[in-house]
C-alpha atoms as a PDB file:
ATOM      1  CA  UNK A   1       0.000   0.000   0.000  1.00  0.00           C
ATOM      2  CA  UNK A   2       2.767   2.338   0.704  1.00  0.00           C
ATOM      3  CA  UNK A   3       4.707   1.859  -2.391  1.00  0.00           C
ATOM      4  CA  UNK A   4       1.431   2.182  -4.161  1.00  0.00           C
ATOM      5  CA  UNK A   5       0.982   5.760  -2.329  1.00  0.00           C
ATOM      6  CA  UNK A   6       4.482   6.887  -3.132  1.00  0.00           C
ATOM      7  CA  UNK A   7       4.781   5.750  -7.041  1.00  0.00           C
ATOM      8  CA  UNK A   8       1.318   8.226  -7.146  1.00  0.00           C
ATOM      9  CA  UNK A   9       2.985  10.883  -5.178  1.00  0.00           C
ATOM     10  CA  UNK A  10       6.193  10.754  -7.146  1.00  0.00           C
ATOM     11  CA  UNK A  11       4.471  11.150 -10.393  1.00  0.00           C
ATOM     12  CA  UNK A  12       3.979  14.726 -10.117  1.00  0.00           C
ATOM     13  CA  UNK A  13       8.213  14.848 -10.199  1.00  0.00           C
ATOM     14  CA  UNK A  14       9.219  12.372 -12.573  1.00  0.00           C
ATOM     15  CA  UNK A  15      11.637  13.409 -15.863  1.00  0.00           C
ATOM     16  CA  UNK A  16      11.201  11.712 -18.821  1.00  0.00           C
ATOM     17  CA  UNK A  17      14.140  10.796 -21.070  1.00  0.00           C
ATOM     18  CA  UNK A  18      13.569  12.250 -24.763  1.00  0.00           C
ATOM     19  CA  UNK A  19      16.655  11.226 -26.420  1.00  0.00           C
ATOM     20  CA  UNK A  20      20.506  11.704 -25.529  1.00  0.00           C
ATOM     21  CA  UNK A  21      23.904  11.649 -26.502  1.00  0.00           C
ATOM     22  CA  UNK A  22      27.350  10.469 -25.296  1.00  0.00           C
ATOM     23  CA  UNK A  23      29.768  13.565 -24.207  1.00  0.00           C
ATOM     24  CA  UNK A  24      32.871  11.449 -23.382  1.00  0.00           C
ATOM     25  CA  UNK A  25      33.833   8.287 -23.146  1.00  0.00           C
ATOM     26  CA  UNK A  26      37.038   7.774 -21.468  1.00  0.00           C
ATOM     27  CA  UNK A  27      39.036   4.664 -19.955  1.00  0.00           C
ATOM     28  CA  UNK A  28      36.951   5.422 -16.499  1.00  0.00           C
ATOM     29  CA  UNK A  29      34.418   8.094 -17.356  1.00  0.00           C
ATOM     30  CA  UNK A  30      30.997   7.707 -19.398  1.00  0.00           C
ATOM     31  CA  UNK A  31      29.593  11.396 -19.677  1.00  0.00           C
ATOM     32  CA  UNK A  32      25.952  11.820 -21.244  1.00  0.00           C
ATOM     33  CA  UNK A  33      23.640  15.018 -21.855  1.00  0.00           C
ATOM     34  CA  UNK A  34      20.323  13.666 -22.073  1.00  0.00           C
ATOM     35  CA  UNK A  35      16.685  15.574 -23.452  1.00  0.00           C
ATOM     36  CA  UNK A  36      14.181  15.241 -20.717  1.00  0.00           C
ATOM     37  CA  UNK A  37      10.501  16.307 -20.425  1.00  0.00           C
ATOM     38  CA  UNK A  38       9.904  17.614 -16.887  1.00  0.00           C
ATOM     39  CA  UNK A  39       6.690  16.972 -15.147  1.00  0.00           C
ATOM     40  CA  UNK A  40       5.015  20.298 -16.154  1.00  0.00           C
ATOM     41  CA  UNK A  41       5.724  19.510 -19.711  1.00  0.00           C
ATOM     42  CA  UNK A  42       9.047  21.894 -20.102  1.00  0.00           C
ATOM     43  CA  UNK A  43      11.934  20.369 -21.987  1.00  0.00           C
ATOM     44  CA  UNK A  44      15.597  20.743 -20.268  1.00  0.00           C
ATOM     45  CA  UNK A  45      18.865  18.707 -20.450  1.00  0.00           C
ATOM     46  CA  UNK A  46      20.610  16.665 -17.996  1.00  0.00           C
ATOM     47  CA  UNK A  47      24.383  15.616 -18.220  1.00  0.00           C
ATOM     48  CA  UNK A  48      25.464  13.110 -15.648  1.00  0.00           C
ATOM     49  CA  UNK A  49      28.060  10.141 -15.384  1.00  0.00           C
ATOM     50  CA  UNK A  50      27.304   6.660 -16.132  1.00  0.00           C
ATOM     51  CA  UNK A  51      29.407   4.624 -13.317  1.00  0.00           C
ATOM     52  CA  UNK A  52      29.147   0.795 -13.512  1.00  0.00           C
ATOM     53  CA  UNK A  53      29.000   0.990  -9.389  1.00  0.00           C
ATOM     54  CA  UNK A  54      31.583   0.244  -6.818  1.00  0.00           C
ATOM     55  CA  UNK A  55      31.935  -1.546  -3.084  1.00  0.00           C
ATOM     56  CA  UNK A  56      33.509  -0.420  -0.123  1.00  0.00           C
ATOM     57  CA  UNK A  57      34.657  -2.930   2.318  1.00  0.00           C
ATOM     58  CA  UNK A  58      35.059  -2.173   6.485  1.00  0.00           C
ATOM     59  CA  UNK A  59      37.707  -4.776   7.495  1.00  0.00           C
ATOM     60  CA  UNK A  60      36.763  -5.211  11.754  1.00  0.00           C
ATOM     61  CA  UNK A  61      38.997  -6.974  13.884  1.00  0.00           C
ATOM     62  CA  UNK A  62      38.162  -9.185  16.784  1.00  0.00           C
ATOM     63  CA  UNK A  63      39.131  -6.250  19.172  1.00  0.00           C
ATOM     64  CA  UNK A  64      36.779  -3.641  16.708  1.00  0.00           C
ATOM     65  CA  UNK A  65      39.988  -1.863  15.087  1.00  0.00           C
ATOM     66  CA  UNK A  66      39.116  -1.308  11.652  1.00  0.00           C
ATOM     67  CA  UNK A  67      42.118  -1.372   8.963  1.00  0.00           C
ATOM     68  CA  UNK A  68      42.186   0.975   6.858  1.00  0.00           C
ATOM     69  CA  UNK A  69      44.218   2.654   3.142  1.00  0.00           C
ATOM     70  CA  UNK A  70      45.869   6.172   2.925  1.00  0.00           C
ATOM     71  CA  UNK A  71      45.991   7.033  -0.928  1.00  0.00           C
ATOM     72  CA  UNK A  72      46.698  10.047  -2.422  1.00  0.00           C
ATOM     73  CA  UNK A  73      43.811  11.221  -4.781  1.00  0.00           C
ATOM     74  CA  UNK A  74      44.217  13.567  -7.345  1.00  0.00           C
ATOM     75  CA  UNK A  75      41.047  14.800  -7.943  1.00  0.00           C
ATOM     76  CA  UNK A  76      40.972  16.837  -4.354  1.00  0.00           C
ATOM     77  CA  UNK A  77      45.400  17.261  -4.622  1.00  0.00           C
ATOM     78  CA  UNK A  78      45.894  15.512  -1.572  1.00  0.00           C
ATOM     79  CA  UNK A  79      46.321  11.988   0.473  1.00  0.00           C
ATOM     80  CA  UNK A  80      43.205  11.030   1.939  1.00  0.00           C
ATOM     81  CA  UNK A  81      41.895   7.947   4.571  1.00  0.00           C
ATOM     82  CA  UNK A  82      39.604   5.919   3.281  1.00  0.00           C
ATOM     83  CA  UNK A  83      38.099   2.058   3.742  1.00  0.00           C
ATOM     84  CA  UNK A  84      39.370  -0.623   0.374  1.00  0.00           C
ATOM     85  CA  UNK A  85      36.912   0.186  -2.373  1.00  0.00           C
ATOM     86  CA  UNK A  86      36.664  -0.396  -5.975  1.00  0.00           C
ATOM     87  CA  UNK A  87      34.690  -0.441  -8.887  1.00  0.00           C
ATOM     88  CA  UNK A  88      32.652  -3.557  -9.990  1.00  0.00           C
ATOM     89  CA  UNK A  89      34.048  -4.898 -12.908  1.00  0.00           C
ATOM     90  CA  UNK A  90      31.682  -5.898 -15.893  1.00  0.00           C
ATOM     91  CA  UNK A  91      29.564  -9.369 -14.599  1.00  0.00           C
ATOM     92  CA  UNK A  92      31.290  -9.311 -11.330  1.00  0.00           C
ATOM     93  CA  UNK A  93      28.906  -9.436  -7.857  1.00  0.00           C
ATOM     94  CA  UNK A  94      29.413  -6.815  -5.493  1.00  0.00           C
ATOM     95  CA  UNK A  95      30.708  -9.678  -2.961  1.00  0.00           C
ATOM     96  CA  UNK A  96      33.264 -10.828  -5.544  1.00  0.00           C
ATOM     97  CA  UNK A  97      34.200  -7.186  -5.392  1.00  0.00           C
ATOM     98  CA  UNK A  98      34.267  -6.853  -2.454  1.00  0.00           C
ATOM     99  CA  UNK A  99      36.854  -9.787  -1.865  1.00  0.00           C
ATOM    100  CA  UNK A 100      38.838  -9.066  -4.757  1.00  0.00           C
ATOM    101  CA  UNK A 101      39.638  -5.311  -3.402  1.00  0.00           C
ATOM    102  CA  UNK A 102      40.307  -6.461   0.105  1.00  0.00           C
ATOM    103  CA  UNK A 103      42.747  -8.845  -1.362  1.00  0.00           C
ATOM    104  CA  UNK A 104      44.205  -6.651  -3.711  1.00  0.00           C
ATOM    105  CA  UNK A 105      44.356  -3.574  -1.853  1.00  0.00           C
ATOM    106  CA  UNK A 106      45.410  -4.916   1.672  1.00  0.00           C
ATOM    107  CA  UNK A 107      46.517  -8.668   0.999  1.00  0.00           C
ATOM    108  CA  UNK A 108      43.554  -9.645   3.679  1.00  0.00           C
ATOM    109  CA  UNK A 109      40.776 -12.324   3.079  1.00  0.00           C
ATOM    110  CA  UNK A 110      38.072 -12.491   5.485  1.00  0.00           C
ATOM    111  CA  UNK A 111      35.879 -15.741   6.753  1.00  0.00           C
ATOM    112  CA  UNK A 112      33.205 -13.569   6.391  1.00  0.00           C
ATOM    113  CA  UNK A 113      31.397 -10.763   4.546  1.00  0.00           C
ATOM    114  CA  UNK A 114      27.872  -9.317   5.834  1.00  0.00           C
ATOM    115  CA  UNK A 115      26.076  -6.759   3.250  1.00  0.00           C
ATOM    116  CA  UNK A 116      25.366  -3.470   5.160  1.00  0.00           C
ATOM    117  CA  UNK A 117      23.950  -1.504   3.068  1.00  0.00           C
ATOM    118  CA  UNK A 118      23.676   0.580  -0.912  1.00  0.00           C
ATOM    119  CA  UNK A 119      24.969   4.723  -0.997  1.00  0.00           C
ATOM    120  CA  UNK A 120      24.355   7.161  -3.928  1.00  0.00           C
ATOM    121  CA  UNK A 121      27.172   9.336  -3.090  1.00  0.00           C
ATOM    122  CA  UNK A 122      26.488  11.730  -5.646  1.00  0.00           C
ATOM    123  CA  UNK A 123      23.194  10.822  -7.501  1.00  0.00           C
ATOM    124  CA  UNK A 124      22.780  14.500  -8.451  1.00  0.00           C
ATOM    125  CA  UNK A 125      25.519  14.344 -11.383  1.00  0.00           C
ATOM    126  CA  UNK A 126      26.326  10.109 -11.751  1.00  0.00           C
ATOM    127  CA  UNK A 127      24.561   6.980 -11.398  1.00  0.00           C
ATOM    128  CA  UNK A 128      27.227   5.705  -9.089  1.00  0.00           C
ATOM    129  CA  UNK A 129      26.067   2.949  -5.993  1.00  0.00           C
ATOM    130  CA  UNK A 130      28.514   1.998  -3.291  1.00  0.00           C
ATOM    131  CA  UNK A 131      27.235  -1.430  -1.609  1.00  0.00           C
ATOM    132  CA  UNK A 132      29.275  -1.463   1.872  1.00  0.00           C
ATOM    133  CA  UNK A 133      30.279  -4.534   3.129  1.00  0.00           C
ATOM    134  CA  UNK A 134      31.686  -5.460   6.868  1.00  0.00           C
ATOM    135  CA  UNK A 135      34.718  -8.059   6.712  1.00  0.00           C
ATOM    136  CA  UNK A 136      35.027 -10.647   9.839  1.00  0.00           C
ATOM    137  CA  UNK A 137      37.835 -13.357  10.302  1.00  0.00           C
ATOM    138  CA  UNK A 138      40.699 -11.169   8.680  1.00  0.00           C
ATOM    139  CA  UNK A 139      43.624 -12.958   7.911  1.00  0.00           C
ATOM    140  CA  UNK A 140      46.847 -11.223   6.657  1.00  0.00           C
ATOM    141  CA  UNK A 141      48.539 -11.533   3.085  1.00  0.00           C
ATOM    142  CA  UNK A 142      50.175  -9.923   0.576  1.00  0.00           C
ATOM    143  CA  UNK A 143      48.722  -6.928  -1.088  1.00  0.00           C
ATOM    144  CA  UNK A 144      48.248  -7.503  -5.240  1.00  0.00           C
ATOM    145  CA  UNK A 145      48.046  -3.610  -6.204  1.00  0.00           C
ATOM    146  CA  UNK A 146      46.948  -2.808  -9.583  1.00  0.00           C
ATOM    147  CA  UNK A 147      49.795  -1.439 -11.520  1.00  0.00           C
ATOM    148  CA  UNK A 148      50.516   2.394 -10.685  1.00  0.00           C
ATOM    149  CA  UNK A 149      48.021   2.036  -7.497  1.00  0.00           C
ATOM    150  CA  UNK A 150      50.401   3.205  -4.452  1.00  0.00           C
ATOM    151  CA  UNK A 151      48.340   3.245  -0.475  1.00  0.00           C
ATOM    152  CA  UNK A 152      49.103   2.354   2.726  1.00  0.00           C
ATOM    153  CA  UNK A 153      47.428   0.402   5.205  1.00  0.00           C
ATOM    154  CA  UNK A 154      47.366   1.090   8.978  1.00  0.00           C
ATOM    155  CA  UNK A 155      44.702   0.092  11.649  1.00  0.00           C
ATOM    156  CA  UNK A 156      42.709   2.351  14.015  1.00  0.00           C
ATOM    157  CA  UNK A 157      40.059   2.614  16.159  1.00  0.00           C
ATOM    158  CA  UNK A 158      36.650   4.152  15.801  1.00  0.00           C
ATOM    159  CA  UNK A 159      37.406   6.684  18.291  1.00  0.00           C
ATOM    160  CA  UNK A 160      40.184   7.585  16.154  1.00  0.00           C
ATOM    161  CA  UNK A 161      37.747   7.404  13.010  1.00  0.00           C
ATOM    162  CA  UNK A 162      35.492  10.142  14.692  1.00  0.00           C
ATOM    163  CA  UNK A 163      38.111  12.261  15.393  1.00  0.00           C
ATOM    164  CA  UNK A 164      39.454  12.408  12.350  1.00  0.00           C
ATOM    165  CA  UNK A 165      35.847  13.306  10.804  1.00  0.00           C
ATOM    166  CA  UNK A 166      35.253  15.586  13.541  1.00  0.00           C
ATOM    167  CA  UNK A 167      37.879  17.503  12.530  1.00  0.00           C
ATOM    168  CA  UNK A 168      37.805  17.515   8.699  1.00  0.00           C
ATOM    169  CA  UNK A 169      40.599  15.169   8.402  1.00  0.00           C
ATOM    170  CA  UNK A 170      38.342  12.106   6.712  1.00  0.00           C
ATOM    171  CA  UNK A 171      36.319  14.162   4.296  1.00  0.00           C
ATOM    172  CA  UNK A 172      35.338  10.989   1.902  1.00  0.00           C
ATOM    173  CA  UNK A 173      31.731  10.617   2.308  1.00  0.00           C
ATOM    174  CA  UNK A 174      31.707   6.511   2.314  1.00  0.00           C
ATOM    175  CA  UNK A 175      34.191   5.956   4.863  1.00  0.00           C
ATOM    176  CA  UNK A 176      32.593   8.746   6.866  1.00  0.00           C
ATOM    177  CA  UNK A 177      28.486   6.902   6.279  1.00  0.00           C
ATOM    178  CA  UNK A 178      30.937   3.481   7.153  1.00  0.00           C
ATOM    179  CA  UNK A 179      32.410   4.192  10.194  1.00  0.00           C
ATOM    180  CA  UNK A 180      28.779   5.685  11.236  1.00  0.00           C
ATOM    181  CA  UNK A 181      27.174   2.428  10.652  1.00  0.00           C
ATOM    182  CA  UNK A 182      29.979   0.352  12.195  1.00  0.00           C
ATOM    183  CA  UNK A 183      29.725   2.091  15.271  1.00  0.00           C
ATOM    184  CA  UNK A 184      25.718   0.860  15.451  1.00  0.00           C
ATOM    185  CA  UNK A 185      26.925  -2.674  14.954  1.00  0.00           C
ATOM    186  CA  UNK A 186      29.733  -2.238  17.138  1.00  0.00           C
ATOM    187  CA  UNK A 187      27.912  -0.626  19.925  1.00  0.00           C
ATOM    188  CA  UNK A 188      24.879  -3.652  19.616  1.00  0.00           C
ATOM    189  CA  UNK A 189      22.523  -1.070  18.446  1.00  0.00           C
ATOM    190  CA  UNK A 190      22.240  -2.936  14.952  1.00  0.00           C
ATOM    191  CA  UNK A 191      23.597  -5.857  13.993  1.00  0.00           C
ATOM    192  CA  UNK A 192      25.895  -7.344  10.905  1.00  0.00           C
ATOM    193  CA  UNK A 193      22.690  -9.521  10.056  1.00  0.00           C
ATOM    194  CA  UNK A 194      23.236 -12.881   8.075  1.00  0.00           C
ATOM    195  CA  UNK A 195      26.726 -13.591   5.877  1.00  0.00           C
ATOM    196  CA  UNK A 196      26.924 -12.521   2.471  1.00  0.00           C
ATOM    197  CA  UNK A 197      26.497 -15.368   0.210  1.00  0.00           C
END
């Protein structure tokens, strides 16, 4: 019934796609302008990215540190902290992902994976998800970095965490919503819920 109710309230501020065309097409980057008809019958454009979709993975320890990458991202000109994350490759599974980039990034496998949850980060300009997955039962290896990828890992705490996003020193908004929703499965308010399978 609710769904029913919303789909009729939304109707009144749906955009229709006319027609569109293809802007760039890069090695990483898809950029489209599209035609669309508004809901009070105006025609305007759009331009947004087309993003096949990433994962973000929050490795926990036994004692609730949480390891963690410093990378340097050029985008924003400086080295930022961050949870593993990567984009889905074409046919993967966000779990695969998700186990893949831990691997690669860190050298860690984990007994376990538990989905928490899906993030637009930016769905006003790109049709990028992040699904964010908790890691359990980590067990150290050696990181397979993509050529030209350069991080470090280090572990923390979640006090730590909130500190640094406190004071503007974790900006990224996925390790921020992360460490937010670790700390309600950490703390027993919520809970990891059943293994990714």
């Amino acid at each position: 019934m609710a769904d029913n109710l919303n789909r009729n309230q939304d109707a009144g501020l749906i955009e229709t796609r006319l027609d569109g065309e293809q802007l760039l097409k890069g090695r990483f980057l898809d950029v489209r302008r599209d035609r669309v008809r508004l809901p009070d019958g105006a025609v305007t454009t759009r331009e947004y990215i087309v993003h096949p979709g990433a994962v973000m993975v929050l490795p926990v320890f036994d004692d609730g540190r949480v390891l963690v990458e410093r990378q340097f991202r050029y985008p924003v000109d400086q080295v930022v902290i961050e949870y593993p994350a990567g984009k889905i490759d074409p046919n993967e599974s966000s779990l695969t992902c998700a186990e893949r980039e831990l691997r690669e990034e860190t050298g860690y496998s984990a007994k376990e994976f538990f989905f928490l949850t899906r993030i637009h980060p930016v769905f006003s300009y790109s049709t990028e998800y992040i699904d964010l997955f908790a890691a359990r039962g980590l067990t150290a290896g050696e990181p397979e970095l993509d050529e030209h990828e350069f991080l470090e890992t280090f572990t923390t705490d979640l006090a730590q965490m909130f500190e640094w996003i406190k004071s503007g020193r974790i900006t990224d908004v996925k390790t921020i919503i992360g460490t937010f929703w670790l700390e309600k499965i950490l703390s027993g308010s919520w809970s990891f819920g059943a293994p990714a399978v």
